[in-house]
C-alpha atoms as a PDB file:
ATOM      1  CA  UNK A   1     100.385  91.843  92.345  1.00  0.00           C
ATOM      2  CA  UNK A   2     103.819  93.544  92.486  1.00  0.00           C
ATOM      3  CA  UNK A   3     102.702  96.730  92.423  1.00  0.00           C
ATOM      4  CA  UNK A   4     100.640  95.957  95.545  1.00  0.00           C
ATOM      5  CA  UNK A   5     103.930  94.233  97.160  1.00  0.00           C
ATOM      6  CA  UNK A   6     106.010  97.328  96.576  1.00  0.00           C
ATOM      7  CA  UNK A   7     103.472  99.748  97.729  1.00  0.00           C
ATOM      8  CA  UNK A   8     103.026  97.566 101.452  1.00  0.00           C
ATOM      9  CA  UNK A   9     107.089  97.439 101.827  1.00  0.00           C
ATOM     10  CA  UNK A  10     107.475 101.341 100.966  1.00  0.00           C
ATOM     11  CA  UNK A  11     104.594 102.313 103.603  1.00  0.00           C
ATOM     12  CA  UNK A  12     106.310  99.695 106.134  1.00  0.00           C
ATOM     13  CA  UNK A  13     109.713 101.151 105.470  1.00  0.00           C
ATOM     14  CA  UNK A  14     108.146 104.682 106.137  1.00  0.00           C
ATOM     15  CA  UNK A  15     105.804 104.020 109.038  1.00  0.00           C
ATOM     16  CA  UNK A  16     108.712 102.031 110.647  1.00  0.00           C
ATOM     17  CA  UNK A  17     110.865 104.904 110.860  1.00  0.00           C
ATOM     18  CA  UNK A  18     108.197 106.268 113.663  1.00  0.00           C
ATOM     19  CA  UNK A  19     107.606 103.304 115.283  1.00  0.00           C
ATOM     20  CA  UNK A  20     110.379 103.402 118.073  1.00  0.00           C
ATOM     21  CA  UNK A  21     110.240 107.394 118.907  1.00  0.00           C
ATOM     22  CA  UNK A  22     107.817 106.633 121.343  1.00  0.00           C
ATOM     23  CA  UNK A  23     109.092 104.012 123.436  1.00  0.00           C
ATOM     24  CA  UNK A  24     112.697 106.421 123.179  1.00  0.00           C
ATOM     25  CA  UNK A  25     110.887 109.470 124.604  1.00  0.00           C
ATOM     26  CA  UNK A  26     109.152 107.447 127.184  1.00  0.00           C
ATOM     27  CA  UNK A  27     112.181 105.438 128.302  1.00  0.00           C
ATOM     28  CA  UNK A  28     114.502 108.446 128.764  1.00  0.00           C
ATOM     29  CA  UNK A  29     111.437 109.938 130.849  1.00  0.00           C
ATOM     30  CA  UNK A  30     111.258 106.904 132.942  1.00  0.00           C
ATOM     31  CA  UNK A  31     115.478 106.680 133.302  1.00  0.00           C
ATOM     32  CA  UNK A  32     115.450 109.999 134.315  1.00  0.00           C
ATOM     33  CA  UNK A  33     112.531 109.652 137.281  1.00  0.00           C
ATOM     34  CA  UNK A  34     114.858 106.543 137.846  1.00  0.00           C
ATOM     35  CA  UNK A  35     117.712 108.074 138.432  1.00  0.00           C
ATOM     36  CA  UNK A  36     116.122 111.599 140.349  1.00  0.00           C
ATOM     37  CA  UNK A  37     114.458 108.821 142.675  1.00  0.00           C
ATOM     38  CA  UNK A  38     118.597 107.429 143.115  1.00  0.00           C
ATOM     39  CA  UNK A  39     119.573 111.053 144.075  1.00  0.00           C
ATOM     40  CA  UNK A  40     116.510 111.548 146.297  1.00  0.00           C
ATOM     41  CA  UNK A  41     117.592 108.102 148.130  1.00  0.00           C
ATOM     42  CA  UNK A  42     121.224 109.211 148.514  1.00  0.00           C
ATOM     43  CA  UNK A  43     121.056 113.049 149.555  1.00  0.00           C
ATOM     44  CA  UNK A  44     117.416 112.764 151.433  1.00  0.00           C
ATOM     45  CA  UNK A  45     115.889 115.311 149.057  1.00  0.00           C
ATOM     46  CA  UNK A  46     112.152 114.640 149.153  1.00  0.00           C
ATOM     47  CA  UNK A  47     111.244 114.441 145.470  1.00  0.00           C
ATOM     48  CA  UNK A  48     113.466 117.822 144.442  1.00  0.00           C
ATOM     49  CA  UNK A  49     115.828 115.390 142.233  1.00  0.00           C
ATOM     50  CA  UNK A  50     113.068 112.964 140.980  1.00  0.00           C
ATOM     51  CA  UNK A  51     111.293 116.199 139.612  1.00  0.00           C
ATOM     52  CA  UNK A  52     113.886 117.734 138.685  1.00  0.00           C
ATOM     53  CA  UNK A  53     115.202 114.988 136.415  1.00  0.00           C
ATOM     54  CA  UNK A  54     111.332 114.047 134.975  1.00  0.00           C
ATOM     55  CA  UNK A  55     111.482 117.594 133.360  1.00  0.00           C
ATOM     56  CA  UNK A  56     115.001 116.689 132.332  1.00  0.00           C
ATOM     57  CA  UNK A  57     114.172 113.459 131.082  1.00  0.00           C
ATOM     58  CA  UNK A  58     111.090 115.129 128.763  1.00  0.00           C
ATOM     59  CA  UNK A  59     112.844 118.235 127.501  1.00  0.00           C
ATOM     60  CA  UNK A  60     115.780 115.690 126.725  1.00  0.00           C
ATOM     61  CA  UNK A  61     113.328 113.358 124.580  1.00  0.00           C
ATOM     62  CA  UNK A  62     111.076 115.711 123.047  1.00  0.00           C
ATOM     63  CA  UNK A  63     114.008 117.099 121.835  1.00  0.00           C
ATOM     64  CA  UNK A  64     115.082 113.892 120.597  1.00  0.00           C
ATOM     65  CA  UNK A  65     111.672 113.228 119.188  1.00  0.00           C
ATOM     66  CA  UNK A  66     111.727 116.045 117.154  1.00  0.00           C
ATOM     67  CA  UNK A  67     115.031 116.395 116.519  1.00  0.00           C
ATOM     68  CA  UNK A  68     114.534 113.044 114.908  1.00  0.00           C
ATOM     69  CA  UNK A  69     111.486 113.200 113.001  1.00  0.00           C
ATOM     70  CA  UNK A  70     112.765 116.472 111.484  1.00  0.00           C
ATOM     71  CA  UNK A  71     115.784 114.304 109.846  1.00  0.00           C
ATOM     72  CA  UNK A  72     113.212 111.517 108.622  1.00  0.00           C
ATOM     73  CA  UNK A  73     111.191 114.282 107.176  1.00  0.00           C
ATOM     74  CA  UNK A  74     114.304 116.157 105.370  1.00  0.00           C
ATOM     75  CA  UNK A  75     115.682 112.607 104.163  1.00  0.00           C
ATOM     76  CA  UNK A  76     112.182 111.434 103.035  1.00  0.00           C
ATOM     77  CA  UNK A  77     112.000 114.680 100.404  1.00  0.00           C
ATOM     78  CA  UNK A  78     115.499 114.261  99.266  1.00  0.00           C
ATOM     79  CA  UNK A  79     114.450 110.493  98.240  1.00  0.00           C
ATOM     80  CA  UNK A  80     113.694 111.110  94.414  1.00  0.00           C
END
């Protein structure tokens, strides 16, 4: 019964790793749009800024994204 215990906690402690890169790549998409829609307000752009900062906003997470599930990868084969 252990055995079983052990093996649920290590897949938890591995899948929970991932479990927040979405909602990080999302939210910095949506802050970005947030913010481009501010500058589009204040300077009476249009939607330059908002677009602008949406392909900001998703180069800058799925950077991020990667970025970080290249580190859980490298730590997860160092883990004897």
């Amino acid at each position: 019964m252990t055995d079983n215990n052990n093996n649920g906690k290590n897949t938890l402690n591995q899948v929970g790793q991932y479990l927040g890169l979405g909602t990080q790549l999302a939210a910095t998409i949506v802050i970005m749009v947030f913010i481009g829609k501010w500058l589009d307000g204040k300077f009476n752009t249009g939607s330059l800024y908002t677009l602008i900062c949406a392909f900001i906003g998703g180069g800058a997470g799925l950077y991020n994204f990667i970025k970080t599930v290249l580190d859980i990868e490298k730590k997860s084969k160092n883990e004897p």
